[in-house]
N, C-alpha and C. Protein backbone atom coordinates (compact mmCIF):
# COMPACT_ATOMS: atom_id res chain seq x y z
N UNK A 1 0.84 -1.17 0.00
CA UNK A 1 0.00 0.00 0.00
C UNK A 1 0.89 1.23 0.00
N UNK A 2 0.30 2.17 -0.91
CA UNK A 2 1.33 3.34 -1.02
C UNK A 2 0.16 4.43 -0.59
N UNK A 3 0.85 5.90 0.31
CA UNK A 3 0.13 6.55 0.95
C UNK A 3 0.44 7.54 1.12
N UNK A 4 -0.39 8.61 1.40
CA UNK A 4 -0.12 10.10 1.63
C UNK A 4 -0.47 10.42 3.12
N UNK A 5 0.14 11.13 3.80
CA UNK A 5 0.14 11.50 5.06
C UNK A 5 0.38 12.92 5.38
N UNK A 6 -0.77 13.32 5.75
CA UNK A 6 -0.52 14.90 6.35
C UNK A 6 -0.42 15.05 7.24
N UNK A 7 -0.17 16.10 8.42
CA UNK A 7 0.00 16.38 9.87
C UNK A 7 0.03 17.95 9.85
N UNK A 8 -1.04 18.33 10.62
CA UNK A 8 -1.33 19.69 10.61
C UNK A 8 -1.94 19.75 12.07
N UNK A 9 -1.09 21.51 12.85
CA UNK A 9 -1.14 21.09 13.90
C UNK A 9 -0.27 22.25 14.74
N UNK A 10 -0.65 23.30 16.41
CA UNK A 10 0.27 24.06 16.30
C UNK A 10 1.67 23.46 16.65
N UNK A 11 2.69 24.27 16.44
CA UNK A 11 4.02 23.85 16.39
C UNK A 11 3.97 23.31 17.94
N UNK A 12 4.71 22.12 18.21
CA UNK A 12 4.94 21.37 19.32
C UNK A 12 5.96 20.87 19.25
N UNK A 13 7.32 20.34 20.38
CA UNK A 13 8.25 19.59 20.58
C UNK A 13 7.37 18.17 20.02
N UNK A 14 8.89 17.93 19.40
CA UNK A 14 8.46 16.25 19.11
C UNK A 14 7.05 15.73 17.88
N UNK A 15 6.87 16.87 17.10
CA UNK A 15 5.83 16.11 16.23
C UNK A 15 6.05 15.35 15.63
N UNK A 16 7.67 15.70 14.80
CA UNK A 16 8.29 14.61 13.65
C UNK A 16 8.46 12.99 14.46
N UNK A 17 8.59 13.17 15.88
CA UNK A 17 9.03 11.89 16.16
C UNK A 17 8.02 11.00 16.86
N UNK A 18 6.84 12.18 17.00
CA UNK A 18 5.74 11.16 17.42
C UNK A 18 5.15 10.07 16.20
N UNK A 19 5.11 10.79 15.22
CA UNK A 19 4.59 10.50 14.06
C UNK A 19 5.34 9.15 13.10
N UNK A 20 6.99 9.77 13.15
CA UNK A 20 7.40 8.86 13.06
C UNK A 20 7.81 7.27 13.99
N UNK A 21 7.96 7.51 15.02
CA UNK A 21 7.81 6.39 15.99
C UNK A 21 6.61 5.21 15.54
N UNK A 22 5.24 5.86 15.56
CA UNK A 22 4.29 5.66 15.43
C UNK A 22 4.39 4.67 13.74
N UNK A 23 4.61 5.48 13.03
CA UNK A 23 5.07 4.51 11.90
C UNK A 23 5.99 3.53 11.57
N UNK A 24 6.78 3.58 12.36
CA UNK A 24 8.09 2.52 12.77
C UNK A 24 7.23 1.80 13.65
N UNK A 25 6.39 1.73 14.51
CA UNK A 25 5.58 0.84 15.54
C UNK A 25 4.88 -0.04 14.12
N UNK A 26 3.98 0.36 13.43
CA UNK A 26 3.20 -0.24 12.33
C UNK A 26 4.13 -0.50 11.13
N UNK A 27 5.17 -0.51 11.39
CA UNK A 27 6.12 -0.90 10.45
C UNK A 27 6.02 -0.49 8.96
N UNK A 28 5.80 0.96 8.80
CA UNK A 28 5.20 1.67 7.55
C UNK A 28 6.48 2.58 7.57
N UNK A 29 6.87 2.52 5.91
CA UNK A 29 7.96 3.20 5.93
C UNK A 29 7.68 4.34 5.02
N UNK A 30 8.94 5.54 5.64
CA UNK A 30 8.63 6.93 4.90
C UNK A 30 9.44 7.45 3.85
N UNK A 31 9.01 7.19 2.81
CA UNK A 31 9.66 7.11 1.37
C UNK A 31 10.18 8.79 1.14
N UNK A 32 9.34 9.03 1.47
CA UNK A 32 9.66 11.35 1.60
C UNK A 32 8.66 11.84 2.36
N UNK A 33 9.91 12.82 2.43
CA UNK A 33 8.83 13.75 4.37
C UNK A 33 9.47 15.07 3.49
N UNK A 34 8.36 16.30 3.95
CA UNK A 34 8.55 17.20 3.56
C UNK A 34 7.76 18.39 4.66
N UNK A 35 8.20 18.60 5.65
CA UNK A 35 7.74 19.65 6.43
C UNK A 35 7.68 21.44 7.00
N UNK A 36 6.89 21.89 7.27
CA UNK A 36 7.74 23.59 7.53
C UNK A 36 6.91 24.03 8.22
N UNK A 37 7.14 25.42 9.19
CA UNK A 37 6.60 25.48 10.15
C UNK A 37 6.39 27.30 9.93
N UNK A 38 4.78 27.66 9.91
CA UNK A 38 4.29 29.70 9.16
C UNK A 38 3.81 29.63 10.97
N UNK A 39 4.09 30.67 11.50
CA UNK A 39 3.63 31.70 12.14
C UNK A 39 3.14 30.19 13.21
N UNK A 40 3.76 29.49 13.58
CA UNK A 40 3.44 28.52 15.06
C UNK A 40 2.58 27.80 13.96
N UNK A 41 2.28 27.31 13.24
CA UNK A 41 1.44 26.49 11.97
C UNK A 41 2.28 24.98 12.07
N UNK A 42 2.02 23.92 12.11
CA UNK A 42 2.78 23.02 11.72
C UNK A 42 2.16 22.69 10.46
N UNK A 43 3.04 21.96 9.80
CA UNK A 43 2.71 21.04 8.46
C UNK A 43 4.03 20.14 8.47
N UNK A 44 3.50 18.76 8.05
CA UNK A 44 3.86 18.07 7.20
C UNK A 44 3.52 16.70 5.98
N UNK A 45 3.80 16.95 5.16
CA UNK A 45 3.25 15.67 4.56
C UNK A 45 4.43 14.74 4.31
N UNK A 46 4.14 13.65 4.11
CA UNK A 46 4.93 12.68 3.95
C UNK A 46 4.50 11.60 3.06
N UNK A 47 4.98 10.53 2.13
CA UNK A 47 4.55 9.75 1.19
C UNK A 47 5.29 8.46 2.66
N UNK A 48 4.40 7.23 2.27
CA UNK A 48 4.70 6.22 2.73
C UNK A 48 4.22 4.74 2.04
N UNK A 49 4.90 3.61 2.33
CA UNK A 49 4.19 2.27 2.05
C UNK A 49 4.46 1.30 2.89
N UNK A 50 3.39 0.34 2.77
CA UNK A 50 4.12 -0.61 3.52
C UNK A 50 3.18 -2.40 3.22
N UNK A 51 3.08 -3.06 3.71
CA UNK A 51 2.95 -4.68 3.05
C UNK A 51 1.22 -4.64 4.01
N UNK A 52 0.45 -4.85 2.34
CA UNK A 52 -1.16 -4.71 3.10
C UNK A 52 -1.34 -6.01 3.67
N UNK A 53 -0.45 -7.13 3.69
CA UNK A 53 -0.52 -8.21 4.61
C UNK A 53 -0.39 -8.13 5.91
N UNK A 54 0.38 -7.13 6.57
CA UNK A 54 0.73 -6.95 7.63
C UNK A 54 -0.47 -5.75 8.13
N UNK A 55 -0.45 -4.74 7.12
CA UNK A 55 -1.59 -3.96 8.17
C UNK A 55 -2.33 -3.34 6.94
N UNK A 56 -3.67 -3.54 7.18
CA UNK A 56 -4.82 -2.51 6.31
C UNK A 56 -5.35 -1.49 6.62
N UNK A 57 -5.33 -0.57 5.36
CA UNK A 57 -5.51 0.71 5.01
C UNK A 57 -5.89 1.14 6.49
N UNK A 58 -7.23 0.58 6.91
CA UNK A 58 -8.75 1.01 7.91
C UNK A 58 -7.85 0.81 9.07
N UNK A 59 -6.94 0.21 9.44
CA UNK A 59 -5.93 -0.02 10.73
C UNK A 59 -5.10 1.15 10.72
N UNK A 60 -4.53 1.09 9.72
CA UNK A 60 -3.65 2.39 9.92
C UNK A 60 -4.10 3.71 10.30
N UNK A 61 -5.24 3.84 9.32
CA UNK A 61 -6.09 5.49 9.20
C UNK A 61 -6.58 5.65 10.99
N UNK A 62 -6.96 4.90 11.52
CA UNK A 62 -7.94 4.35 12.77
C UNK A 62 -6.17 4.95 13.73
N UNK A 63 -5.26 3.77 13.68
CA UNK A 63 -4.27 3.98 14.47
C UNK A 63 -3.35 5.95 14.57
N UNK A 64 -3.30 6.48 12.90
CA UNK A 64 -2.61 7.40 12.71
C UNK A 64 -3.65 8.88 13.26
N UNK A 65 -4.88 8.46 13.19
CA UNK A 65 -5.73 9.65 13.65
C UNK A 65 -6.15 9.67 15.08
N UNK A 66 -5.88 8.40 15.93
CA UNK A 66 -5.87 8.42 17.34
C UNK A 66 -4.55 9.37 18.32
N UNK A 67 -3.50 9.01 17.15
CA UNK A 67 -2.14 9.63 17.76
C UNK A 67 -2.68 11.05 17.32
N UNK A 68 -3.32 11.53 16.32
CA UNK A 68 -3.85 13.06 15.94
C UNK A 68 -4.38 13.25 17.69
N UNK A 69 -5.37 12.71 17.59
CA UNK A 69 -6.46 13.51 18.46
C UNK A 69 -5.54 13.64 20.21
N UNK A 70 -4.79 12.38 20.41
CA UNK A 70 -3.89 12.46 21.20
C UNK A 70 -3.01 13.35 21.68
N UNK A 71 -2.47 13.86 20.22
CA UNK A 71 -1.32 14.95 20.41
C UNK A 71 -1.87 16.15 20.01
N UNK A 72 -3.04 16.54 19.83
CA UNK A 72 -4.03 17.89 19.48
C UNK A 72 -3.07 18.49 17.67
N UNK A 73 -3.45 17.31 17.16
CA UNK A 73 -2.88 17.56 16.11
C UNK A 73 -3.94 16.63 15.09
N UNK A 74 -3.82 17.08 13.70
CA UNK A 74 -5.04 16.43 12.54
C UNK A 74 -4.09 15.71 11.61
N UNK A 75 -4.18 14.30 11.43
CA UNK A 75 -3.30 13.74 10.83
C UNK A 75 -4.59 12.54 9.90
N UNK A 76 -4.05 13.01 8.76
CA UNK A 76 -4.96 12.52 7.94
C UNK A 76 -3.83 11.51 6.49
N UNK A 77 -4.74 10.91 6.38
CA UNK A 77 -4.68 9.61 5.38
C UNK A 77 -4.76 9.17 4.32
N UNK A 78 -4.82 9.26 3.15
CA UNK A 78 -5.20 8.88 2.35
C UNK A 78 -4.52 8.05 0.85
N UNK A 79 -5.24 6.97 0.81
CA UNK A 79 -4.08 5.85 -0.20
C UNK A 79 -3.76 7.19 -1.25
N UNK A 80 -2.45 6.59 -2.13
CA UNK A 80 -2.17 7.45 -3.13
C UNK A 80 -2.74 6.98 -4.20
N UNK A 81 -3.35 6.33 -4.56
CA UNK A 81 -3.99 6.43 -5.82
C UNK A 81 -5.27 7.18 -6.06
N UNK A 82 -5.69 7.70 -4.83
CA UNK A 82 -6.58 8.16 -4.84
C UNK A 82 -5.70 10.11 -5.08
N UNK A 83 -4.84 10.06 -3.99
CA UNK A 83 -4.17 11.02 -4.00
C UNK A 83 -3.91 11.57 -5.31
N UNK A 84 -3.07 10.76 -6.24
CA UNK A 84 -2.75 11.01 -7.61
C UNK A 84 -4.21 11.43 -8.70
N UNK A 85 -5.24 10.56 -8.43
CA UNK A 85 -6.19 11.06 -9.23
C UNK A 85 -6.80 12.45 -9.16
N UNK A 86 -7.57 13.01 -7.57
CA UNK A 86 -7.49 14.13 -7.14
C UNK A 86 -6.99 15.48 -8.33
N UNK A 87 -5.08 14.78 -7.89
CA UNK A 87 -4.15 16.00 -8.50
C UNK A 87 -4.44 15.98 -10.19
N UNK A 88 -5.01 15.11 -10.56
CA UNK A 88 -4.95 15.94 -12.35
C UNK A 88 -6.45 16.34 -12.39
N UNK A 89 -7.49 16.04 -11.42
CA UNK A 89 -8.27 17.14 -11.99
C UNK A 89 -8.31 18.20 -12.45
């Protein structure tokens, strides 16, 4: 499964490593991270994949938006093929 990952959120110690931990826990790896931080704003998105034998889509989305609501941060999901279609509208 290949995936898009956002994280939006105010600036806090430790977002990159909650996030990433969290994906090293589900054993989902981060192919490119691309983050920056406007006026206390966090952002980042990140591309990821990982083996839909081991964990599905609905596990992950479920697991990655609990650590959101956890860390008062919105971390959202979505496969990339869907992602890619979106972008050539």
């Amino acid at each position: 499964m290949k995936a898009i990952i956002t994280v939006v959120g105010q600036d806090q110690v430790g977002i990159v490593a909650k996030v990433a931990n969290e994906l090293a826990r589900l054993n989902i790896n981060i192919v490119d991270i691309s983050q920056t931080l406007m006026d206390h704003n966090f952002t980042m998105m990140l591309s990821a994949e990982w083996d839909d034998d081991q964990l599905n889509f609905a596990s992950a989305k479920d697991k990655l938006e609990a650590l959101g609501e956890a860390s008062q941060l919105t971390i959202r999901i979505q496969r990339q093929a869907v992602f890619d279609a979106i972008q050539k509208l």
